[in-house]
N, C-alpha and C. Protein backbone atom coordinates (compact mmCIF):
# COMPACT_ATOMS: atom_id res chain seq x y z
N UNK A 1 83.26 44.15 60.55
CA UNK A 1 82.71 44.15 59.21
C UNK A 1 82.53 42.72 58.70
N UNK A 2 83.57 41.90 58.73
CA UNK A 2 83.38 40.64 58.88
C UNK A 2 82.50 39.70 59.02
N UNK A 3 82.24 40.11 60.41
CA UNK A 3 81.61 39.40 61.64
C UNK A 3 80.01 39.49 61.16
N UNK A 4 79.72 40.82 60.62
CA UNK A 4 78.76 40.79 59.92
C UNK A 4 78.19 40.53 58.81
N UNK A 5 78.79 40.40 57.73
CA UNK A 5 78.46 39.23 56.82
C UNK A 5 78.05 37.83 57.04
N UNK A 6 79.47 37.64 57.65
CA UNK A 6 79.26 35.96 58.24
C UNK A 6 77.87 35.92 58.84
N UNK A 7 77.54 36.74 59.70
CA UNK A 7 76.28 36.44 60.53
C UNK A 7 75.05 36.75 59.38
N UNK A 8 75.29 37.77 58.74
CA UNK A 8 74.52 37.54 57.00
C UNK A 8 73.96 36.71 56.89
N UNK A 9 75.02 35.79 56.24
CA UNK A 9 75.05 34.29 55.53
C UNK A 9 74.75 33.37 56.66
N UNK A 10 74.71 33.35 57.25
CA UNK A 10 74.45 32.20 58.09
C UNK A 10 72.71 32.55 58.66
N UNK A 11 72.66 33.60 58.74
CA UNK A 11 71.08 33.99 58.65
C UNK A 11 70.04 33.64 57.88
N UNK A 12 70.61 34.09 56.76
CA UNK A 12 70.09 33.73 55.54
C UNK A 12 69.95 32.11 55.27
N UNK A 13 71.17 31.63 55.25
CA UNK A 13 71.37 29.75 55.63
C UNK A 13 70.74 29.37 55.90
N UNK A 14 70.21 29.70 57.75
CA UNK A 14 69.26 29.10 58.66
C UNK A 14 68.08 29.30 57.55
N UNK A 15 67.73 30.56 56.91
CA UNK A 15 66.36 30.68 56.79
C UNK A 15 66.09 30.03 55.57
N UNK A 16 66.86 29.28 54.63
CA UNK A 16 66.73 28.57 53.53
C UNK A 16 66.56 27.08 54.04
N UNK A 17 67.42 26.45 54.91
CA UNK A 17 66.99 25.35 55.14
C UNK A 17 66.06 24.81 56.02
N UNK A 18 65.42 25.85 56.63
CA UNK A 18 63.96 25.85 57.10
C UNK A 18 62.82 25.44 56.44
N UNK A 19 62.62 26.78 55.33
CA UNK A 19 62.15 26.36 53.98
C UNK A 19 61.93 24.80 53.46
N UNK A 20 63.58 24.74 52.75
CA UNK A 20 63.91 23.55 52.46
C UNK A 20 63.01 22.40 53.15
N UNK A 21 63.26 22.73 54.44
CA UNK A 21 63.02 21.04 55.44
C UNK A 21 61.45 21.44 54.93
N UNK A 22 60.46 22.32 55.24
CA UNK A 22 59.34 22.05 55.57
C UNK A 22 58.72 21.59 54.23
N UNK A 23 59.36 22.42 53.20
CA UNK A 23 58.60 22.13 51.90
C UNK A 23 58.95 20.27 51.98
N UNK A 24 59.81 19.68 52.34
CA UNK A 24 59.98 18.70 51.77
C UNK A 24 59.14 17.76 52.75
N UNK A 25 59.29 18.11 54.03
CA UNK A 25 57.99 17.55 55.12
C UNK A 25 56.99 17.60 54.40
N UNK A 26 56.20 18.11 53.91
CA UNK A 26 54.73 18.56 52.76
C UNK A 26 54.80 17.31 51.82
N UNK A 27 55.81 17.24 51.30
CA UNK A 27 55.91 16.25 50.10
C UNK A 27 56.24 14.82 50.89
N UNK A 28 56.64 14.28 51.38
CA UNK A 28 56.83 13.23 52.44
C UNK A 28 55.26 13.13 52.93
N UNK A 29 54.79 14.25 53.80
CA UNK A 29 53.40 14.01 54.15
C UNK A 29 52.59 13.61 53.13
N UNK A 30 52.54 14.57 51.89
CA UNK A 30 51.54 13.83 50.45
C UNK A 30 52.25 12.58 49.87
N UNK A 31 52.88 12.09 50.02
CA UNK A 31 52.84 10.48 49.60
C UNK A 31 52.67 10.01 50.80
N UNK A 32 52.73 9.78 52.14
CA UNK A 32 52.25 9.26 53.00
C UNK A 32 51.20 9.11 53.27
N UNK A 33 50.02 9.72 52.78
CA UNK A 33 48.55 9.93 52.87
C UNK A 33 48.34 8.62 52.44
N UNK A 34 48.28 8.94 51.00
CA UNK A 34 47.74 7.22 49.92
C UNK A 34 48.40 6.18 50.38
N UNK A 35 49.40 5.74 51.26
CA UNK A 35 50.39 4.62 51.16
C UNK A 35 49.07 4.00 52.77
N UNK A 36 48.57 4.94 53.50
CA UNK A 36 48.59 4.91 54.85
C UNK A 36 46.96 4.30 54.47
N UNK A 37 46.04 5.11 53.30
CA UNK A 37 44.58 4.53 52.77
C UNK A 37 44.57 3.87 52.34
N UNK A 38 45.48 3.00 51.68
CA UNK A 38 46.00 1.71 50.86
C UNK A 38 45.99 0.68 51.75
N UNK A 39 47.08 0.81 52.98
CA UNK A 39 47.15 -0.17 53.75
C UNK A 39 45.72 -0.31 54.86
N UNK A 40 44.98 0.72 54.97
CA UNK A 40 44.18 0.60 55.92
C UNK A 40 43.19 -0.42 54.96
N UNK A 41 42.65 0.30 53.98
CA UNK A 41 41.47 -0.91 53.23
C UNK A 41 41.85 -2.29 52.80
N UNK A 42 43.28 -2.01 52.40
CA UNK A 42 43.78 -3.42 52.57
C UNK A 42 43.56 -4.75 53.67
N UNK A 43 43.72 -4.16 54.71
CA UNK A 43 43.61 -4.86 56.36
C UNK A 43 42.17 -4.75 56.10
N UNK A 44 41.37 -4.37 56.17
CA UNK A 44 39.96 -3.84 56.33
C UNK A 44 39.35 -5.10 55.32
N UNK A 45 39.85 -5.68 53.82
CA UNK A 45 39.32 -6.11 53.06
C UNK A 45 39.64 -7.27 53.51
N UNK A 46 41.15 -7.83 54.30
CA UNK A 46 41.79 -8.84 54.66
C UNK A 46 40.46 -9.02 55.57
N UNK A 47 40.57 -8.70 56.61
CA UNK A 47 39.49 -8.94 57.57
C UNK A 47 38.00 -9.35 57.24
N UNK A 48 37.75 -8.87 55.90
CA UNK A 48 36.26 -9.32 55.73
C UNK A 48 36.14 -10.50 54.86
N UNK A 49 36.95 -10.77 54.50
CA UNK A 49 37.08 -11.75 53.38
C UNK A 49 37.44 -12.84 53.86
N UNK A 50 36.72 -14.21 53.59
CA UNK A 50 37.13 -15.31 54.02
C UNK A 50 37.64 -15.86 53.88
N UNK A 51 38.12 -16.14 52.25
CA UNK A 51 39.14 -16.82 51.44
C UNK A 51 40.44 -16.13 51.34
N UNK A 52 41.35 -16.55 52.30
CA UNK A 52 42.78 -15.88 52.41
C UNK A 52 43.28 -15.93 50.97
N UNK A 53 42.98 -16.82 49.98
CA UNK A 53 43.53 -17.04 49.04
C UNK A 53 43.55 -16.03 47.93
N UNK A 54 42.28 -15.55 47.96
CA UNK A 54 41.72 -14.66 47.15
C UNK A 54 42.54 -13.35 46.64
N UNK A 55 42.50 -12.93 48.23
CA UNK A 55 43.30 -11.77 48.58
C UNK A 55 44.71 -11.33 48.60
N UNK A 56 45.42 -12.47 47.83
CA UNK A 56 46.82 -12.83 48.04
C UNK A 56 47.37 -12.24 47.01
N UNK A 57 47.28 -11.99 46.21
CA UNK A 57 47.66 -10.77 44.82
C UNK A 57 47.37 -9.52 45.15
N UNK A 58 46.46 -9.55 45.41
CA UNK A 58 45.75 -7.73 45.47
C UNK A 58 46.77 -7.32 46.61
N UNK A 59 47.33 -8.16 47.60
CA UNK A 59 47.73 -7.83 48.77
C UNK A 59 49.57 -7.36 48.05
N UNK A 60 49.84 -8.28 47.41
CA UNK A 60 51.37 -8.55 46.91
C UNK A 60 51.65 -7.06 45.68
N UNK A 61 50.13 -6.81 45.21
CA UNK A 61 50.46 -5.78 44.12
C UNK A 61 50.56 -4.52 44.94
N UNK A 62 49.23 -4.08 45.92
CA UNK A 62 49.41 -3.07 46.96
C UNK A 62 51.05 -2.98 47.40
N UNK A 63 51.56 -3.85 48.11
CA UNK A 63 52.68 -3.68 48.83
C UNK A 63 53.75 -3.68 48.03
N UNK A 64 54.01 -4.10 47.07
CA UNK A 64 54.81 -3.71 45.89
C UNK A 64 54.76 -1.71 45.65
């Protein structure tokens, strides 16, 4: 009788922190999106631009 509860709860357990993990994988993935298009046009703008100087704020506020 026991034995079966326990295995209950621990069923149930597994199947909450499954949940848990993936919903929070989702949210990890949506801020990783913008951080990942940020840095790409960043490099992208670095690269086209001739005056390193220019780019030296925009670069410091991004990575902030």
């Amino acid at each position: 009788m026991n034995k079966d509860k326990l295995l209950d709860k621990c069923e149930s357990m597994t199947l909450l922190c499954t949940k848990a993990c993936t919903h929070w994988n989702m949210v990890k993935f949506c801020f990783n999106i913008p951080l990942v298009l940020t840095s790409s046009a960043m490099c992208i703008i670095n690269s086209i631009s001739e005056d390193a100087n220019r780019m030296k704020i925009p670069n410091i506020v991004v990575n902030v």
